[in-house]
C-alpha atoms as a PDB file:
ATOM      1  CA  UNK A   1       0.000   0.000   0.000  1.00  0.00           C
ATOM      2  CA  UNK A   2       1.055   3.676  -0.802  1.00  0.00           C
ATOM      3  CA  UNK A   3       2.417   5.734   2.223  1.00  0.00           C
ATOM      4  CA  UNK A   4      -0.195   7.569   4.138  1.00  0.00           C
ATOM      5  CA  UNK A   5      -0.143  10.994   5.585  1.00  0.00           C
ATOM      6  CA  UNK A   6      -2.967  12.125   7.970  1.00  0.00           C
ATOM      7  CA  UNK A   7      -2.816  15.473   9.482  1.00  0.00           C
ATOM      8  CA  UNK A   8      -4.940  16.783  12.838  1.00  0.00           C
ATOM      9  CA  UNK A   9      -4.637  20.398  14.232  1.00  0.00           C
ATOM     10  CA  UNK A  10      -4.634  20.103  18.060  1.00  0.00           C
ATOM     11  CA  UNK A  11      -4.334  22.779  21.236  1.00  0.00           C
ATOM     12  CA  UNK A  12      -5.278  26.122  22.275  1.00  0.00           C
ATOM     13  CA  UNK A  13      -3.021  27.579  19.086  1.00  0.00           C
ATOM     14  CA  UNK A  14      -4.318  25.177  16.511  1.00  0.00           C
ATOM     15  CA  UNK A  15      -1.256  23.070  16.263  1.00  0.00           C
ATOM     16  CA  UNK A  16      -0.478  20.488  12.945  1.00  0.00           C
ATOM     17  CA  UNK A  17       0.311  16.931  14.818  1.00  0.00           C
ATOM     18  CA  UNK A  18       1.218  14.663  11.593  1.00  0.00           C
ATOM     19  CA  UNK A  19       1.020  10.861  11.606  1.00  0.00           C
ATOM     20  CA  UNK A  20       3.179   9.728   8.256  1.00  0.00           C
ATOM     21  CA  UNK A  21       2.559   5.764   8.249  1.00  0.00           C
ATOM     22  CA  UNK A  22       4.391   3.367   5.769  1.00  0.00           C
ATOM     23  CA  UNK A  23       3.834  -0.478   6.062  1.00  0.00           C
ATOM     24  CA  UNK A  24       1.361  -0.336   8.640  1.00  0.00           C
ATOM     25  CA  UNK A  25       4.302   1.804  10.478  1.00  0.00           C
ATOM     26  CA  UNK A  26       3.333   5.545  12.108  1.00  0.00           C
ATOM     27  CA  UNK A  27       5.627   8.364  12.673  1.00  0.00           C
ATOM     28  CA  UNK A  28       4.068  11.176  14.991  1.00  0.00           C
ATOM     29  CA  UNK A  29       5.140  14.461  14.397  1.00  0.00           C
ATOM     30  CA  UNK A  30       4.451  17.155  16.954  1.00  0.00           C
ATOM     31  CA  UNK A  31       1.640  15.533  19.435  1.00  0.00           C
ATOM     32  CA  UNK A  32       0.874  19.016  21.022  1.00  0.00           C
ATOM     33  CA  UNK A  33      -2.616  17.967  22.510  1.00  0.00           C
ATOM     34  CA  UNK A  34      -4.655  15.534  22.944  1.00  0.00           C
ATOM     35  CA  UNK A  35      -2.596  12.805  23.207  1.00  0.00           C
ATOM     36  CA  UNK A  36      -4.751   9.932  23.927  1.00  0.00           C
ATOM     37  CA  UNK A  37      -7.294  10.667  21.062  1.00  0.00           C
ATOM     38  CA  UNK A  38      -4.330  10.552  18.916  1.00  0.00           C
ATOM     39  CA  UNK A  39      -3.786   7.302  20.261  1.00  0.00           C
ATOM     40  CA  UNK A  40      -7.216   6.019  19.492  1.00  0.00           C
ATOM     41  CA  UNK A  41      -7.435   7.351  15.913  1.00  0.00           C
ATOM     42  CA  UNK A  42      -3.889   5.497  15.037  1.00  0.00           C
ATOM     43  CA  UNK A  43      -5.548   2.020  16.542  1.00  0.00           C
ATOM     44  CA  UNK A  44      -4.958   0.726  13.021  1.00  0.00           C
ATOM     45  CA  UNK A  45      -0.757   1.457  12.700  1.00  0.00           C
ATOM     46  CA  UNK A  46       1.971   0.477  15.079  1.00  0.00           C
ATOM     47  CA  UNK A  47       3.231   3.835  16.419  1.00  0.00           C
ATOM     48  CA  UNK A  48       6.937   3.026  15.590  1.00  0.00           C
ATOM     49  CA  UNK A  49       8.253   6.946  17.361  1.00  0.00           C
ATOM     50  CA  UNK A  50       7.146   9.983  18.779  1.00  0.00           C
ATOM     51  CA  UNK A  51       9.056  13.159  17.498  1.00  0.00           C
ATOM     52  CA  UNK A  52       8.970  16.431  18.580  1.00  0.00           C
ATOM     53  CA  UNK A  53      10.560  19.092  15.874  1.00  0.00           C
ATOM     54  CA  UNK A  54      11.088  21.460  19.440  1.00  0.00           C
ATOM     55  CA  UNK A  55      10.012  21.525  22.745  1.00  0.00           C
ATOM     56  CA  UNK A  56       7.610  24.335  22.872  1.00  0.00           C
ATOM     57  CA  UNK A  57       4.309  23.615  25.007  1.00  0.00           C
ATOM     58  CA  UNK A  58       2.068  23.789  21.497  1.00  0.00           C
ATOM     59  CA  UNK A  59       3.970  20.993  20.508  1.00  0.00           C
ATOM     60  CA  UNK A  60       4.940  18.325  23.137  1.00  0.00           C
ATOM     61  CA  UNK A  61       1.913  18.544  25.391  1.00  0.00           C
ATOM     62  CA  UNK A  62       0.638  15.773  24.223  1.00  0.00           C
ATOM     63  CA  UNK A  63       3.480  13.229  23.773  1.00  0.00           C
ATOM     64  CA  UNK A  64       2.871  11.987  27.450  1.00  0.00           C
ATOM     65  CA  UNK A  65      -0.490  10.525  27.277  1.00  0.00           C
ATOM     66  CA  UNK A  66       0.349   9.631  23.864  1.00  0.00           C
ATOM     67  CA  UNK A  67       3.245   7.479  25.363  1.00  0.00           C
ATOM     68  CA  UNK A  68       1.253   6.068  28.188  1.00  0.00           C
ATOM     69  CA  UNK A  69      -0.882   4.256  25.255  1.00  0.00           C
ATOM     70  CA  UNK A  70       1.574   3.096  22.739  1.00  0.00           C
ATOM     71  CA  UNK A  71       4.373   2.505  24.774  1.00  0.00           C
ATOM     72  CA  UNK A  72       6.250   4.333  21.349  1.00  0.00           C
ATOM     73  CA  UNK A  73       9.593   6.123  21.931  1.00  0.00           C
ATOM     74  CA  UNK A  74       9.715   9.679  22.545  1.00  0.00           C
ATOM     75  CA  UNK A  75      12.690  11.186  20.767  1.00  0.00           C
ATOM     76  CA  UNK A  76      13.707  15.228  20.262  1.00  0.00           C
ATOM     77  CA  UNK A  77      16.794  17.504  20.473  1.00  0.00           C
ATOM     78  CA  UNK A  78      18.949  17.754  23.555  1.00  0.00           C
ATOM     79  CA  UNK A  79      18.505  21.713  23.372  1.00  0.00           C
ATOM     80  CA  UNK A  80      14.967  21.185  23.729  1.00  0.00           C
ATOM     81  CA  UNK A  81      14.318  18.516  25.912  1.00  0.00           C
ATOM     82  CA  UNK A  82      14.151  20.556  29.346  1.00  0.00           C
ATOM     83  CA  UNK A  83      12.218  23.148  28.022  1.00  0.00           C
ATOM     84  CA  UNK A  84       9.185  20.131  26.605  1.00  0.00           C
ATOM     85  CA  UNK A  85       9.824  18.608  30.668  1.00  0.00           C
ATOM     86  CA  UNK A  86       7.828  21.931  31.553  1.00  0.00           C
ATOM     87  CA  UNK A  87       5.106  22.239  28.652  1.00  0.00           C
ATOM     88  CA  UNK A  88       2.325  21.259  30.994  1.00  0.00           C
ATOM     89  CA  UNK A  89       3.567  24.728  33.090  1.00  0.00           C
ATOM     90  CA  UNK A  90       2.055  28.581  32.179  1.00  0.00           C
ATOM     91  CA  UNK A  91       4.439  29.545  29.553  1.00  0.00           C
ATOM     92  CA  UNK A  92       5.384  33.384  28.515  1.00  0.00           C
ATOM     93  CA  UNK A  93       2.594  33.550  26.807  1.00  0.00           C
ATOM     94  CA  UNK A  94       0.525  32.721  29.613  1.00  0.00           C
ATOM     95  CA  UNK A  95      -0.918  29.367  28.212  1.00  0.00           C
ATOM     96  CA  UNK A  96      -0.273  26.025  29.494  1.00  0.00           C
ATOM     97  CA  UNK A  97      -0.991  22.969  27.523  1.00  0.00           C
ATOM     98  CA  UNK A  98      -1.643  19.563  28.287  1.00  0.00           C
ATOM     99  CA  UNK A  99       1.276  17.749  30.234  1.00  0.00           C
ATOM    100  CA  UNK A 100       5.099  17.941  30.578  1.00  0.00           C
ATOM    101  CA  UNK A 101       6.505  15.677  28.312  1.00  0.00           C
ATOM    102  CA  UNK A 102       8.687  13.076  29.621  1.00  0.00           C
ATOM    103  CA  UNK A 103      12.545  11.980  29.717  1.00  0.00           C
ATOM    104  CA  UNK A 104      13.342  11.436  25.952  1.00  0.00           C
ATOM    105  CA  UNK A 105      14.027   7.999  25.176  1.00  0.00           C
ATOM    106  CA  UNK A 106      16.309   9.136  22.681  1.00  0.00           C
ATOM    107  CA  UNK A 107      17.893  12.254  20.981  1.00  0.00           C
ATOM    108  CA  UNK A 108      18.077  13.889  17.437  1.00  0.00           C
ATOM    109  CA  UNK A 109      21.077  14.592  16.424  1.00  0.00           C
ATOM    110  CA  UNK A 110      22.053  16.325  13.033  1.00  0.00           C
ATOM    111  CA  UNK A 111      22.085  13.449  10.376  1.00  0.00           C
ATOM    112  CA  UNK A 112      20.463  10.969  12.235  1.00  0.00           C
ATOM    113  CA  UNK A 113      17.597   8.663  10.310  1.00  0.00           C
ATOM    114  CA  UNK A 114      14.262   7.311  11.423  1.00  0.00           C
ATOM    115  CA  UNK A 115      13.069   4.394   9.428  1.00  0.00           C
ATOM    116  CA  UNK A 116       9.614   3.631   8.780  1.00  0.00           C
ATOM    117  CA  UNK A 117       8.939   0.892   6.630  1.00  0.00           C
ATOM    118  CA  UNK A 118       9.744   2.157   3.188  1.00  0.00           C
ATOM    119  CA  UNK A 119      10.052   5.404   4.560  1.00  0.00           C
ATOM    120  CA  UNK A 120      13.095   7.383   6.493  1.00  0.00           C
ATOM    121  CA  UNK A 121      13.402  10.450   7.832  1.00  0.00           C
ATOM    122  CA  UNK A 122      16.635  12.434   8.145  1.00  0.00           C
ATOM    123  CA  UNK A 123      17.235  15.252  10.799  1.00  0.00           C
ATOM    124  CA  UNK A 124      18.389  18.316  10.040  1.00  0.00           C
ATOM    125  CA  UNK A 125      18.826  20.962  12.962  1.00  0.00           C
ATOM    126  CA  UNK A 126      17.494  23.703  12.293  1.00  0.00           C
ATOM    127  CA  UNK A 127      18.159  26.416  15.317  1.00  0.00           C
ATOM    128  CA  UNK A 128      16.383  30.085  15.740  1.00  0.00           C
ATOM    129  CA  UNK A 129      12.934  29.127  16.887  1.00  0.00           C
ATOM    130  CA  UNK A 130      14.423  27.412  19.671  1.00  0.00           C
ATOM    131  CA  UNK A 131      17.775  25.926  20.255  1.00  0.00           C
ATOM    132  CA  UNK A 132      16.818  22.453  19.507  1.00  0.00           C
ATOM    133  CA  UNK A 133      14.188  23.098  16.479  1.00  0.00           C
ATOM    134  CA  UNK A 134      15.044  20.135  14.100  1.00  0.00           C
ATOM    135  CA  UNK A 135      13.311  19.994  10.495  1.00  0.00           C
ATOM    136  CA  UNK A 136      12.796  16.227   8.812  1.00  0.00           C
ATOM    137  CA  UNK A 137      13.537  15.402   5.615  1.00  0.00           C
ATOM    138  CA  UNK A 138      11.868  12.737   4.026  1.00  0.00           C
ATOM    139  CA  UNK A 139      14.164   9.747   1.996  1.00  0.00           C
ATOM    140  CA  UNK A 140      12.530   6.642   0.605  1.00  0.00           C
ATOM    141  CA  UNK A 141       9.020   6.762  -0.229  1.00  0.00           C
ATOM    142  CA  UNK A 142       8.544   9.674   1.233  1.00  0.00           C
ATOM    143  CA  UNK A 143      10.957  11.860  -0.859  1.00  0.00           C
ATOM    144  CA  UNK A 144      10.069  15.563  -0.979  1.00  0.00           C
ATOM    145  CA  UNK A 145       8.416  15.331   2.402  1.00  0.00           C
ATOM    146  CA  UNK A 146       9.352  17.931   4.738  1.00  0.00           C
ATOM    147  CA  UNK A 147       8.244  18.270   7.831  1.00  0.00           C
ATOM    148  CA  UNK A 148       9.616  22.028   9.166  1.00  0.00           C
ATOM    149  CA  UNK A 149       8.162  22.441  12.507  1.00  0.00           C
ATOM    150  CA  UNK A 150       8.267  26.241  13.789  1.00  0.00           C
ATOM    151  CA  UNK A 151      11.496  27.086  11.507  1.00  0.00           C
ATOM    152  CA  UNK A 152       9.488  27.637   8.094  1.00  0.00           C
ATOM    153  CA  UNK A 153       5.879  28.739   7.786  1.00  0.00           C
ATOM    154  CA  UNK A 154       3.622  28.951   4.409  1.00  0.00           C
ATOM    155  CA  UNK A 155       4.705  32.866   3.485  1.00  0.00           C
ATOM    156  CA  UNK A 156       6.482  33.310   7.123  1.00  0.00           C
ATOM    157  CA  UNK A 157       9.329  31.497   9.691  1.00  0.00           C
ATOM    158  CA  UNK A 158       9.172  31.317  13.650  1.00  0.00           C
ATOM    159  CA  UNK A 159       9.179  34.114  15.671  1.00  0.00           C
ATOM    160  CA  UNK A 160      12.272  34.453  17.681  1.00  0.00           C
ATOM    161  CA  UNK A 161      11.220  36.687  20.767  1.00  0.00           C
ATOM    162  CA  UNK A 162      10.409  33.547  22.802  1.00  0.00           C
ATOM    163  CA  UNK A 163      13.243  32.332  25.032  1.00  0.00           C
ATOM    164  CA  UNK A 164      16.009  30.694  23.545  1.00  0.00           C
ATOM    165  CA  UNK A 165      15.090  32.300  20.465  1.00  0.00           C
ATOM    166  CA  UNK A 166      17.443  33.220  18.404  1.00  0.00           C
ATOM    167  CA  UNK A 167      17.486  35.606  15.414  1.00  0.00           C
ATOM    168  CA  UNK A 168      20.737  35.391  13.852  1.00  0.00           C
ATOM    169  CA  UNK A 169      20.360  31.726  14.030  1.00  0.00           C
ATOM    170  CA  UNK A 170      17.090  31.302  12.341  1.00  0.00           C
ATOM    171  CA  UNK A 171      18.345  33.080   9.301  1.00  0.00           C
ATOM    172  CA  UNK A 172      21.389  30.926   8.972  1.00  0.00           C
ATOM    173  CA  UNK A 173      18.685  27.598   9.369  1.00  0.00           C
ATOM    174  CA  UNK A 174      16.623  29.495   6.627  1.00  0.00           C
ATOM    175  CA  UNK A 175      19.717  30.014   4.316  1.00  0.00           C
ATOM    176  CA  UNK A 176      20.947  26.137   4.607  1.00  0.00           C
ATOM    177  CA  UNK A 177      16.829  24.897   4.020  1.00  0.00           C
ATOM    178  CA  UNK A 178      16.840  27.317   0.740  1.00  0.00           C
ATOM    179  CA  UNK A 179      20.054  25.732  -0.171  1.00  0.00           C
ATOM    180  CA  UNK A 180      19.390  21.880   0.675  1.00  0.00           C
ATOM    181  CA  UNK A 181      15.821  21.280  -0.158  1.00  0.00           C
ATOM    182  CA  UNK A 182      14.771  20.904  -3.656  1.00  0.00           C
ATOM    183  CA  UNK A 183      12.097  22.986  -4.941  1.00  0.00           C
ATOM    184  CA  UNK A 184       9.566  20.335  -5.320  1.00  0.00           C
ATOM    185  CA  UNK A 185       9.458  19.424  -1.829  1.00  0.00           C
ATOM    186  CA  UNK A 186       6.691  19.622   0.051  1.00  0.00           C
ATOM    187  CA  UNK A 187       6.706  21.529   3.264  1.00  0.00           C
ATOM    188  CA  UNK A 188       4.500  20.055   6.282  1.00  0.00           C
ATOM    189  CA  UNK A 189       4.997  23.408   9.271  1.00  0.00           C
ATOM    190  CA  UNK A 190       3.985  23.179  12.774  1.00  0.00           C
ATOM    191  CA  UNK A 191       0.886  26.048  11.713  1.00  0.00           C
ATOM    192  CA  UNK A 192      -1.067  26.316   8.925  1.00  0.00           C
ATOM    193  CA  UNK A 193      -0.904  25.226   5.812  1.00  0.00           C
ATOM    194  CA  UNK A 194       1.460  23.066   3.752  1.00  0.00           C
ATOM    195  CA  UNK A 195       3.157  24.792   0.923  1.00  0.00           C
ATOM    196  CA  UNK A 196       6.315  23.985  -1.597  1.00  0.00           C
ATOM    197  CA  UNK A 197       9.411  24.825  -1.533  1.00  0.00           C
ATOM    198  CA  UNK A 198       8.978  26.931  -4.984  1.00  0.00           C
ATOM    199  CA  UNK A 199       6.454  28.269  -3.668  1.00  0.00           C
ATOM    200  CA  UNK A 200       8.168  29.987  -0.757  1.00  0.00           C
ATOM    201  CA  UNK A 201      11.253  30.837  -2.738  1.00  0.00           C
ATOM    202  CA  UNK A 202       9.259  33.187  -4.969  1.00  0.00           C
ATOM    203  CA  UNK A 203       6.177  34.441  -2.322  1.00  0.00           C
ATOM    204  CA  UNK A 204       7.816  33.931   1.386  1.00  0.00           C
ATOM    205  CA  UNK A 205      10.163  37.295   1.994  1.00  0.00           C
ATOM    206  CA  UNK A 206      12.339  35.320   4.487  1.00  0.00           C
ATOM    207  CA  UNK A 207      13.422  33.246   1.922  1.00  0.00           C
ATOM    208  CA  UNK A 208      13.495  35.266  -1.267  1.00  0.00           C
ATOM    209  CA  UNK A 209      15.721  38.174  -0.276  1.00  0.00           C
ATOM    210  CA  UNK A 210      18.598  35.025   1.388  1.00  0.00           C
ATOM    211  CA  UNK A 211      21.961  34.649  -1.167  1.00  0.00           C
END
């Protein structure tokens, strides 16, 4: 059967949680709420991993109940991993979302792949957003998949005023994604909607004004 992509917008701030599944095999992507009902709408795939692209509250705040019912491994960046252990906490924004995600059971590190039945996923860090903000590019069958988190946005990027955000950073992530990804990727962000990478080279002004 084909790879499979389902997509559900979760949380206070209307987050994108992905589930990409290959051979009856599901990658999470960014469980920010409702973590058990995510559980119960993937009865039919073995949740192989749970990762987090960054640690913000909006996107880890559901990875514990999520856990709790798949018994899946919980993996995201070292640079990020304290600040998802207090997502269930008021943030600076003065929202607090589900639950504090738990100890990793593993970490992303730059280069590392995630293989899902005919599927893989590489990492990429990707720091600005938030130290540890990792974007995942998609190998195998799932070639041009993208997923970009908070780093690249539909026509915008992440906002950097949040702490451990950092602008200088984000620019340089920005430059190497213009450079790296091919133009007929698809991009899968932690807001709104999906785009192309042609697409944001011409129309997103972070991105079309970068050497």
């Amino acid at each position: 059967m084909p790879d499979e992509l389902r997509r559900y917008v979760v949380g206070l701030i209307q987050t994108n949680c992905y589930a990409y599944i290959s051979e009856g095999r599901c990658l999470v992507v960014d469980p920010g709420a409702s973590g058990a009902e995510l559980a119960d709408g993937l009865s039919d795939v073995e949740i192989a991993a749970i990762v987090c692209t960054h640690g913000h509250g909006d996107h880890v705040g559901g990875v514990a109940a999520l856990k709790e019912k798949t018994d899946a491994p919980y993996l995201i960046h070292a640079a990020d991993a304290e600040i998802a252990r207090h997502a269930g906490e008021v943030s600076e924004l003065g929202i607090a979302y589900d639950d504090d995600a738990p100890e990793p059971d593993g970490l992303l590190v730059e280069g590392a792949t995630i293989e899902l039945g005919s599927a893989s996923f590489t990492v990429m860090e990707t720091p600005g957003h938030s130290p540890g903000s990792v974007c995942l590019i998609g190998r195998g069958s799932a070639e041009g998949i993208v997923f970009t988190g908070d780093t690249l946005f539909a026509g915008s990027r992440g906002r950097t005023d949040l702490d451990g955000g950092d602008e200088m950073l984000i620019m340089v992530s920005l430059a190497r994604l213009k450079r790296e990804i091919a133009p007929d990727s698809t991009l899968l962000s932690g807001h709104g909607p999906s785009s192309t990478m042609a697409r944001e080279l011409v129309a997103n002004p972070y991105l079309n004004h970068i050497l």
